[in-house]
Protein backbone atom coordinates (compact mmCIF):
# COMPACT_ATOMS: atom_id res chain seq x y z
CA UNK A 1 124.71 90.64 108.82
CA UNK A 2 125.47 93.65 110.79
CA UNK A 3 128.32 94.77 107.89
CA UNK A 4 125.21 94.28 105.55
CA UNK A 5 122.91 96.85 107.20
CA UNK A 6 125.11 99.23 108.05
CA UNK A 7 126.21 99.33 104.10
CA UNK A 8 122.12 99.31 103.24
CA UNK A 9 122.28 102.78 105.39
CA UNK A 10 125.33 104.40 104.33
CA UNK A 11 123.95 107.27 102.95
CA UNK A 12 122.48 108.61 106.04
CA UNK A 13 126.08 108.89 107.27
CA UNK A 14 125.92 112.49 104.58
CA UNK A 15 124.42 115.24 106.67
CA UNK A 16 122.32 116.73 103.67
CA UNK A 17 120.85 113.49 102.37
CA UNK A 18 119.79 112.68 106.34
CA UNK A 19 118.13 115.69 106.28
CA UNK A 20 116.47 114.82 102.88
CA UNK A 21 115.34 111.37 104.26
CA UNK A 22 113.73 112.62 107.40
CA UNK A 23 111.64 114.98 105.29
CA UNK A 24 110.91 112.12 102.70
CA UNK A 25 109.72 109.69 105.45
CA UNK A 26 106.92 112.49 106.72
CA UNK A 27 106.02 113.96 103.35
CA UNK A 28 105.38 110.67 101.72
CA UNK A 29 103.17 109.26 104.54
CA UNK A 30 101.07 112.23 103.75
CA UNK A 31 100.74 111.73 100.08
CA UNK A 32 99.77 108.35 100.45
CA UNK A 33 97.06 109.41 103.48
CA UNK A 34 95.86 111.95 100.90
CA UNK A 35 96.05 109.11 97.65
CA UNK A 36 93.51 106.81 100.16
CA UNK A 37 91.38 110.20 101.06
CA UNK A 38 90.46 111.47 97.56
CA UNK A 39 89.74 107.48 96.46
CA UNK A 40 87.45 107.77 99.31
CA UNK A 41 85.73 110.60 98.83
CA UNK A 42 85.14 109.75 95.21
CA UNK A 43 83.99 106.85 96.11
CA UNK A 44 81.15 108.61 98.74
CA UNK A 45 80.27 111.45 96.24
CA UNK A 46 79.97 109.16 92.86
CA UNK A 47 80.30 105.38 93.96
CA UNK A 48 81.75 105.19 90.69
CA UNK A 49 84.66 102.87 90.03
CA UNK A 50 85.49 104.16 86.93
CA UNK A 51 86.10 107.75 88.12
CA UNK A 52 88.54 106.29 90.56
CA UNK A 53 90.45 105.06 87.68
CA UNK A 54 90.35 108.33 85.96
CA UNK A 55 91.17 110.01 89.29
CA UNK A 56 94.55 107.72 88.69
CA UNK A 57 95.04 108.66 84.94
CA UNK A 58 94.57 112.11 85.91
CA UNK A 59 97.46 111.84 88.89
CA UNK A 60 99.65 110.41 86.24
CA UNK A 61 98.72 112.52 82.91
CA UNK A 62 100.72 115.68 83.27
CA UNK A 63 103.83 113.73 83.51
CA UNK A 64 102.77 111.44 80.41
CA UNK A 65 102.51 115.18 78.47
CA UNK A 66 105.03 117.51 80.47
CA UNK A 67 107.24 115.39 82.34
CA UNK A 68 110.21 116.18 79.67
CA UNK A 69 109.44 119.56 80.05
CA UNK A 70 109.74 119.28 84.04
CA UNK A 71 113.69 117.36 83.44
CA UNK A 72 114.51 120.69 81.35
CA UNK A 73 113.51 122.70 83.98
CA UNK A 74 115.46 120.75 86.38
CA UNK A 75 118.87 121.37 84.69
CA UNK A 76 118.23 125.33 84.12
CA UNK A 77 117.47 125.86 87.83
CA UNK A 78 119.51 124.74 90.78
CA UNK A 79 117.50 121.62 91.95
CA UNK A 80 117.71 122.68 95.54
CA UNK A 81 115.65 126.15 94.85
CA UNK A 82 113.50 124.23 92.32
CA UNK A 83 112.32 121.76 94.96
CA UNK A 84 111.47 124.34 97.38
CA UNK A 85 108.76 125.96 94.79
CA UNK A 86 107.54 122.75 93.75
CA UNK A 87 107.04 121.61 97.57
CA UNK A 88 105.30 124.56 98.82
CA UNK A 89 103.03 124.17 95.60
CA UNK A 90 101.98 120.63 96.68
CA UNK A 91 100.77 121.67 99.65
CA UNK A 92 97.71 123.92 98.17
CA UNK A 93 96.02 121.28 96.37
CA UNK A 94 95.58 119.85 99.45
CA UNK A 95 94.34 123.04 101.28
CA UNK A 96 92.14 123.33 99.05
CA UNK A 97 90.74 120.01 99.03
CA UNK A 98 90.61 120.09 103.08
CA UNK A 99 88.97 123.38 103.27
CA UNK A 100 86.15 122.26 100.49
CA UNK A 101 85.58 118.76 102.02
CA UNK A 102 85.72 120.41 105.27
CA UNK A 103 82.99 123.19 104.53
CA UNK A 104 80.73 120.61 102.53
CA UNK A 105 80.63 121.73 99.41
CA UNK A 106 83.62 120.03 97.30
CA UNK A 107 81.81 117.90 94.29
CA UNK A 108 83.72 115.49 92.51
CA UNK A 109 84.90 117.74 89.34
CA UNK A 110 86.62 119.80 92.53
CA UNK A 111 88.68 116.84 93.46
CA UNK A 112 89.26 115.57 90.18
CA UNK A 113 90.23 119.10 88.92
CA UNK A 114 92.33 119.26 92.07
CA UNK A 115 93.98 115.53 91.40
CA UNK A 116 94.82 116.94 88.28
CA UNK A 117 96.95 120.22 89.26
CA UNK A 118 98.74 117.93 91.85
CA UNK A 119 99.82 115.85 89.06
CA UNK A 120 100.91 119.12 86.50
CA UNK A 121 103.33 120.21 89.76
CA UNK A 122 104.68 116.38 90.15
CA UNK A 123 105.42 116.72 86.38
CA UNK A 124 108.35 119.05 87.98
CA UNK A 125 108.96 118.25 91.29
CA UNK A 126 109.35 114.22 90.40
CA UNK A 127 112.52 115.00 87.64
CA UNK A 128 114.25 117.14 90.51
CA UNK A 129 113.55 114.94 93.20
CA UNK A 130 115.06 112.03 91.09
CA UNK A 131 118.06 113.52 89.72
CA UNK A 132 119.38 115.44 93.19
CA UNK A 133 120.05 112.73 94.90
CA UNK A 134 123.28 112.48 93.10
CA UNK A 135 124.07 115.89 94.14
CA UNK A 136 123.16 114.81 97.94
CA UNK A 137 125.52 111.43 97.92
CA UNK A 138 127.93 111.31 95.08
CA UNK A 139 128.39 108.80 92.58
CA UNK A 140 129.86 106.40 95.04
CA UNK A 141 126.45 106.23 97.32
CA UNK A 142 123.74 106.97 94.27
CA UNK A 143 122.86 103.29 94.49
CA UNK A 144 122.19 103.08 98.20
CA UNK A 145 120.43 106.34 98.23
CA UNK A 146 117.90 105.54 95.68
CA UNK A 147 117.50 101.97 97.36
CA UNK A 148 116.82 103.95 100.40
CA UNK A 149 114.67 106.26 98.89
CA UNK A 150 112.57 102.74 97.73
CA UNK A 151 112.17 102.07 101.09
CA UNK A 152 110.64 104.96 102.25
CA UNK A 153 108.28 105.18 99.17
CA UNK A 154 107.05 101.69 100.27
CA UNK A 155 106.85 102.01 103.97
CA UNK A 156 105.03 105.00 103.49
CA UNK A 157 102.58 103.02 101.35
CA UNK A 158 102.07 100.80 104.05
CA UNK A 159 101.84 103.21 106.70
CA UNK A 160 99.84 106.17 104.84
CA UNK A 161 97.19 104.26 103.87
CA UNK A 162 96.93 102.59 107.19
CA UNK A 163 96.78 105.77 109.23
CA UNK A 164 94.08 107.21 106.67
CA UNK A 165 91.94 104.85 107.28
CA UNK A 166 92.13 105.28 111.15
CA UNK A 167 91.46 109.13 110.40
CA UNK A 168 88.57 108.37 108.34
CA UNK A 169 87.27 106.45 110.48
CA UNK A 170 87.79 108.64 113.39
CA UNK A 171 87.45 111.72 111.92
CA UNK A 172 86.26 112.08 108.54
CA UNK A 173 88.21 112.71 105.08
CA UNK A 174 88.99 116.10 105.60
CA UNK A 175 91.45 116.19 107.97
CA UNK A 176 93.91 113.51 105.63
CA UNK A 177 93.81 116.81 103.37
CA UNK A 178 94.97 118.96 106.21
CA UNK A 179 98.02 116.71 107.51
CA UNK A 180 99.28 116.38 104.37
CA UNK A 181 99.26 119.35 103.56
CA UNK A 182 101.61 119.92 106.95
CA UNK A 183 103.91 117.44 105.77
CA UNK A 184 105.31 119.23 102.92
CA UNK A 185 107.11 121.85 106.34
CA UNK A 186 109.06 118.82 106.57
CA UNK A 187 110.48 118.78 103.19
CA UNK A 188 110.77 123.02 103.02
CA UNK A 189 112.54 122.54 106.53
CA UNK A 190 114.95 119.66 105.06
CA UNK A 191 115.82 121.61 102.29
CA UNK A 192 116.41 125.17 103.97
CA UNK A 193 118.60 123.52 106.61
CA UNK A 194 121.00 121.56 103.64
CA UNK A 195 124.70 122.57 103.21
CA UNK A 196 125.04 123.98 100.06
CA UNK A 197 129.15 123.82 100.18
CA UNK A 198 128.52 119.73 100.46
CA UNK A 199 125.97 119.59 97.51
CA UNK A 200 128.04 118.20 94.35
CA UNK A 201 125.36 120.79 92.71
CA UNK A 202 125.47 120.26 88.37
CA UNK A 203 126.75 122.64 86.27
CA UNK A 204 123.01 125.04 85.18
CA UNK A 205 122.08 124.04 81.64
CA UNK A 206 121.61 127.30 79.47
CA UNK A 207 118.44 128.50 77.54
CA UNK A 208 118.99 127.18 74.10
CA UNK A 209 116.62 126.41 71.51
CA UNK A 210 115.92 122.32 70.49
CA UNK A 211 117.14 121.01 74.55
CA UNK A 212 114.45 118.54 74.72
CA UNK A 213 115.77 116.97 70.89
CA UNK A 214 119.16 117.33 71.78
CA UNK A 215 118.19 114.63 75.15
CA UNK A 216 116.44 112.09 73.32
CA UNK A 217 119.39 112.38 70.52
CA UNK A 218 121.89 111.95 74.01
CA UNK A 219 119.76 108.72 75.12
CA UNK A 220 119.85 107.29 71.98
CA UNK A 221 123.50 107.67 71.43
CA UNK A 222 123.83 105.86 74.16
CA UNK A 223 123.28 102.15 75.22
CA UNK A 224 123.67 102.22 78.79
CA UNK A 225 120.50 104.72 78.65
CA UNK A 226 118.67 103.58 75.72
CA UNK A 227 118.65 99.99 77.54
CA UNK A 228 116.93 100.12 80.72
CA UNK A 229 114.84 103.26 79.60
CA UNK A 230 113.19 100.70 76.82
CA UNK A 231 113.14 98.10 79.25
CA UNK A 232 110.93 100.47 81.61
CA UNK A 233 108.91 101.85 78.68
CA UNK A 234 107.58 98.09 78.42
CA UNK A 235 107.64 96.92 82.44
CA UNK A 236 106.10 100.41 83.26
CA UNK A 237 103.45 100.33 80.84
CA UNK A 238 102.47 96.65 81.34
CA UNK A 239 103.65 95.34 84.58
CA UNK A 240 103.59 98.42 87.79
CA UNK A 241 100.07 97.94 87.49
CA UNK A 242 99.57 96.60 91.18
CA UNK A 243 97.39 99.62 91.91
CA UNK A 244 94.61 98.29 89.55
CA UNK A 245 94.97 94.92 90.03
CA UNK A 246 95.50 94.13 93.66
CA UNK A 247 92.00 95.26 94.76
CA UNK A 248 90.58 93.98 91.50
CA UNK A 249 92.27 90.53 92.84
CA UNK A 250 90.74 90.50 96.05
CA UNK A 251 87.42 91.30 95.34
CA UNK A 252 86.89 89.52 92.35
CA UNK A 253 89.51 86.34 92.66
CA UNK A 254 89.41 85.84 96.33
CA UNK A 255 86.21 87.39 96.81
CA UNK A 256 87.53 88.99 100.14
CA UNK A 257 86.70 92.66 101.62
CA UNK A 258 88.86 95.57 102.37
CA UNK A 259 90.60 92.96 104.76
CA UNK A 260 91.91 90.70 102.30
CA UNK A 261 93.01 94.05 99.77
CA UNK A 262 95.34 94.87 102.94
CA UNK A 263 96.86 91.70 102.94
CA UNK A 264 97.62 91.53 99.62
CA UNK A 265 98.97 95.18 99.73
CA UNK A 266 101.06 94.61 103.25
CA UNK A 267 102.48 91.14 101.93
CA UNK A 268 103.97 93.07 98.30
CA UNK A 269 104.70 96.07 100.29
CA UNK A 270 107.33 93.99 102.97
CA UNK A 271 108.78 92.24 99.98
CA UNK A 272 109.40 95.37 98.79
CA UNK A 273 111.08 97.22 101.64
CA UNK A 274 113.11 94.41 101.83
CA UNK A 275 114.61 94.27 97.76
CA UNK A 276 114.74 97.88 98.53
CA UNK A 277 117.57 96.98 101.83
CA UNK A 278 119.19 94.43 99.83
CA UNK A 279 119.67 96.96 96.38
CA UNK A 280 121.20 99.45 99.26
CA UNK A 281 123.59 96.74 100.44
CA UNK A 282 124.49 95.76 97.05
CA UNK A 283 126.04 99.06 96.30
CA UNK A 284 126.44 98.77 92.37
CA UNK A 285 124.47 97.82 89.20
CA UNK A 286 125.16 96.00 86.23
CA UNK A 287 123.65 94.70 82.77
CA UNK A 288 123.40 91.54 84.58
CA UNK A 289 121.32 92.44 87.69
CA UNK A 290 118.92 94.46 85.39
CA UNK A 291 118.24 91.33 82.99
CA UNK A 292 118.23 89.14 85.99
CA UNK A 293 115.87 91.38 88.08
CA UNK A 294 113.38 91.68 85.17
CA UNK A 295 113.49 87.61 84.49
CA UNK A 296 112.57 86.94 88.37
CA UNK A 297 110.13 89.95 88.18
CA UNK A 298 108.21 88.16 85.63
CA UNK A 299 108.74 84.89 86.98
CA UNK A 300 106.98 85.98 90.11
CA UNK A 301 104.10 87.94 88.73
CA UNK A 302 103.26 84.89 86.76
CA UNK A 303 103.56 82.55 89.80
CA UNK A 304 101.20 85.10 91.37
CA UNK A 305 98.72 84.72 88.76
CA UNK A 306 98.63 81.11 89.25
CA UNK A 307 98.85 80.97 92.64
CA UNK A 308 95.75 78.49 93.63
CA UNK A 309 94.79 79.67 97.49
CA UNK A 310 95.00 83.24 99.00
CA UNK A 311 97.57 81.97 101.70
CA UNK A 312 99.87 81.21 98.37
CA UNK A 313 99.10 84.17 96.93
CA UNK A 314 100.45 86.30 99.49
CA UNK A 315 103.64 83.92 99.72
CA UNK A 316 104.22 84.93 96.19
CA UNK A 317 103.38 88.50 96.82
CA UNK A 318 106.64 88.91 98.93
CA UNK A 319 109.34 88.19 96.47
CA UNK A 320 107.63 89.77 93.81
CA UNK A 321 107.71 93.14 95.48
CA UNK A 322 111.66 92.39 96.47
CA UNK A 323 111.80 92.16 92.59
CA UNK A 324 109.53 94.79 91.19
CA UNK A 325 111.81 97.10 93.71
CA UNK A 326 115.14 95.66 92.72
CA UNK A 327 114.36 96.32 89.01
CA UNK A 328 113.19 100.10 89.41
CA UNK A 329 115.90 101.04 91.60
CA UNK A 330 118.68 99.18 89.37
CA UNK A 331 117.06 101.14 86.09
CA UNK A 332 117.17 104.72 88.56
CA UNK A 333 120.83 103.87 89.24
CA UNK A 334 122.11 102.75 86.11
CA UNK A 335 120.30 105.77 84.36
CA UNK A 336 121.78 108.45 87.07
CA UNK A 337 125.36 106.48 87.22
CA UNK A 338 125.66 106.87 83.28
CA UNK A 339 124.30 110.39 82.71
CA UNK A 340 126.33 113.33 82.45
CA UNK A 341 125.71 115.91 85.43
CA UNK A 342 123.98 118.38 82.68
CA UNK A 343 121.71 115.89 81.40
CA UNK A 344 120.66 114.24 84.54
CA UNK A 345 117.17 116.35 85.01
CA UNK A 346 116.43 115.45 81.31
CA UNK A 347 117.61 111.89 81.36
CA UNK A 348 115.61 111.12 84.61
CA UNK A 349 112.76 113.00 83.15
CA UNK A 350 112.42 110.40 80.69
CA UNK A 351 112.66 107.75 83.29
CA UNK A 352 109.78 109.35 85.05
CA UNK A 353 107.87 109.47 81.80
CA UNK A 354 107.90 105.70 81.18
CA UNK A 355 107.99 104.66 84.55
CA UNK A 356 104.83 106.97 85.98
CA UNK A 357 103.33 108.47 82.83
CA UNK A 358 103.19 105.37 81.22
CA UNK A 359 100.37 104.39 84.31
CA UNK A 360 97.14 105.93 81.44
CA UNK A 361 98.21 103.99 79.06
CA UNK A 362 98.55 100.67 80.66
CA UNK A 363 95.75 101.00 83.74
CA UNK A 364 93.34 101.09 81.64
CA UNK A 365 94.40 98.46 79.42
CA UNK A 366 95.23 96.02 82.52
CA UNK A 367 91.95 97.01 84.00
CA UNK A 368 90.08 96.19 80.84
CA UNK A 369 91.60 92.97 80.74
CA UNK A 370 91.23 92.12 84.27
CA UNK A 371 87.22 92.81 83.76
CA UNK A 372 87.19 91.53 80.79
CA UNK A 373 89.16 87.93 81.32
CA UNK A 374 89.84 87.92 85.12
CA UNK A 375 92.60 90.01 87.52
CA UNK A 376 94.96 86.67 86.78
CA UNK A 377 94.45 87.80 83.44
CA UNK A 378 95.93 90.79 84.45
CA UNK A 379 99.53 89.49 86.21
CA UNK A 380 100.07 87.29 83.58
CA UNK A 381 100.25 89.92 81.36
CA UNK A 382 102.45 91.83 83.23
CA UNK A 383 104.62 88.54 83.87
CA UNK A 384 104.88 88.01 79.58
CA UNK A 385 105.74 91.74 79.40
CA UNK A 386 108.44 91.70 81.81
CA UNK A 387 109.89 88.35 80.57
CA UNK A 388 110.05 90.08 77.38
CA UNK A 389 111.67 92.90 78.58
CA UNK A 390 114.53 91.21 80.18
CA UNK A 391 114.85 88.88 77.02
CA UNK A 392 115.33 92.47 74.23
CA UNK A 393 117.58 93.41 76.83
CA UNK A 394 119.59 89.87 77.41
CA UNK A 395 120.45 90.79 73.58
CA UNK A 396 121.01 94.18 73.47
CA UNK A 397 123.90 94.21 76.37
CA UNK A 398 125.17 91.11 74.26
CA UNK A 399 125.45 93.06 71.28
CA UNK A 400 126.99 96.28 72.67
CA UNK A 401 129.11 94.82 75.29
CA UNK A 402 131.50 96.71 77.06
CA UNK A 403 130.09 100.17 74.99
CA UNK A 404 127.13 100.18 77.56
CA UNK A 405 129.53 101.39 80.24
CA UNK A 406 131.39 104.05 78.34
CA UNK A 407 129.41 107.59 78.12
CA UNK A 408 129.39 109.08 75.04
CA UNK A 409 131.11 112.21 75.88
CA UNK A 410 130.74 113.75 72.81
CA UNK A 411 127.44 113.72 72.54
CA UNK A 412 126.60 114.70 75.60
CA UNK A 413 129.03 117.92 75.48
CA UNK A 414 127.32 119.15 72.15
CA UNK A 415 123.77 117.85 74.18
CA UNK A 416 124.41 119.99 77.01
């Protein structure tokens, strides 16, 4: 057990990526403390529950459109320096928001407006973020860094929200604006204070006319990409819906409060931390575990759907966020293991595009059908979709074989 955890931490043992976590843990709790704010005050200015889904679609959007666009940028410029624009640009969305809501006068086109250029600087920051971890850990530790960074995405969304709503509570919405925008000197800090001598920093991509064609024709070349990206185009779209339908599911199935959303949220968020410590233990990925994940990720949304009592739901809740998190962080490490250093911002620009700007597409779609049919409704369909996932992809490693595993060099020299 004790060989176990130390191996689900090993990356903290590199000084740069320990920096990098400490920064993560802070920032991220602030993001989520802001993601509960501007629901909020939507929710005060309009009591309108369909801006709060466009408030979503809006988050999401500009890496549906530009999120290539924000992987090419991420192999021109040295990710470190990159990061360090992109963070200090966070923060003034969320000044901005503070000192409106603060002085009284913000009105919902402000915060959706404000949502919106939030999500056009993710459309950068997230390709960066994604593809210099790698440069932080080596090949050798990618796995167990990007497990690790799982875990801190979903502690924080336990946490963040949690501490919002004592803030609210206590002392309005503005101030969630203000600390968050405070958290991003965490990340600046973490990143001036980095070793530059121990990052394995990528070669810098140059200008060239038809990049962005020349990445897409590098993915499709090659089947240990092509794979899991088209398995996340369809999980993505159909399945990481739990935004949408988890408070749908309370309300409407269990016909609980805020109380029983919590619960719902807490139970997928532990099962989730935990698949996120077990992926960092594991160490490795393989065709296998992807397929696998998927199957038990669909297996457990549909026992979700079907599950007859809340206490049963939130039993099933637990391993389904140990699998949604296995099966994201095995498609983030199979993509970053397989990908040539030059490609990386591109390739996991692409990942970000299915996995996150897919969310307009299907919340909408899910949240149609979950009003239209019932939130079960909903998990089922993200069950099917997943089941069908790892079922293309069950036939697509058998029909390759060994080729998924081998980088096509070629390619990816002329890509580059």
């Amino acid at each position: 057990m004790t060989a176990a955890l130390g191996r689900s931490f090993s990356s903290l043992s590199v000084p740069n990526y320990r920096r990098y976590f400490a920064g993560q843990v802070v920032s991220l709790s602030g993001n989520w403390m802001q993601t509960v704010a501007e629901v909020w005050l939507i929710l005060k200015l309009t009591g309108s529950g369909t801006l709060v889904g466009v408030a979503a679609g809006l988050q999401f959007l500009p890496v549906l459109v530009a999120g290539a666009w924000g992987g090419l940028l991420a192999d021109r410029i040295p990710k470190r320096r990159l990061l360090t624009i992109t963070q200090a640009l966070m923060a003034l969305p969320a000044l901005t928001l503070w000192a409106l809501t603060a002085k009284g006068v913000v009105t919902p086109a402000m915060v959706l407006g404000l949502i919106f250029l939030r999500g056009c600087v993710t459309a950068f920051d997230n390709p960066a973020r994604q593809s210099f971890v790698a440069e932080m850990v080596g090949a050798d530790r990618v796995v167990n860094a990007i497990s690790l960074n799982s875990v801190i995405v979903h502690t924080a969304r336990i946490v963040g929200p949690a501490t919002a709503g004592g803030v609210i509570a206590l002392l309005g919405v503005a101030p969630c604006f203000l600390f968050n925008a405070l958290t991003f000197v965490a990340m600046l800090v973490a990143l001036r204070r980095m070793d530059p001598a121990e990052l394995g920093t990528a070669p810098v991509t140059r200008r060239e006319p038809g990049q962005l064609r020349s990445a897409l024709r590098y993915v499709r070349e090659m089947p240990a990409l092509r794979i899991p990206l088209a398995m996340m185009a369809v999980v993505g779209t159909l399945s990481f819906n739990f935004q949408v339908i988890l408070p749908l599911l309370a309300r409407f199935t269990w016909h609980g409060t805020a109380a029983a959303y919590a619960g719902l949220t807490a139970a997928m968020g532990v099962g989730s931390v935990c698949g996120a410590l077990a992926s960092g233990a594991r160490g490795r990925v393989s065709p296998r575990l992807l397929t696998v994940a998927a199957t038990a990720f669909g297996a457990f949304m549909l026992l979700a759907a079907a599950a007859p009592t809340f206490p049963l739901e939130i039993l099933a809740l637990v391993p389904l966020g140990a699998m949604s998190v296995t099966f994201a962080a095995g498609v983030n490490s199979a993509l970053q293991l397989a990908v040539e250093p030059a490609m990386r911002g591109r390739v996991m620009a692409l990942y970000s595009v299915v996995f996150l700007g897919s969310t307009p597409i299907g919340a909408p779609l899910v949240g149609w059908l979950a009003e239209a049919v019932s939130p079960r409704a909903g998990l089922a369909l993200g069950g099917a979709a997943a089941l069908v996932a790892a079922a293309g992809a069950g036939v697509a490693y058998a029909r390759w074989g060994k080729s998924v595993l081998r980088p096509a060099r070629g390619v990816a020299s002329a890509s580059a």
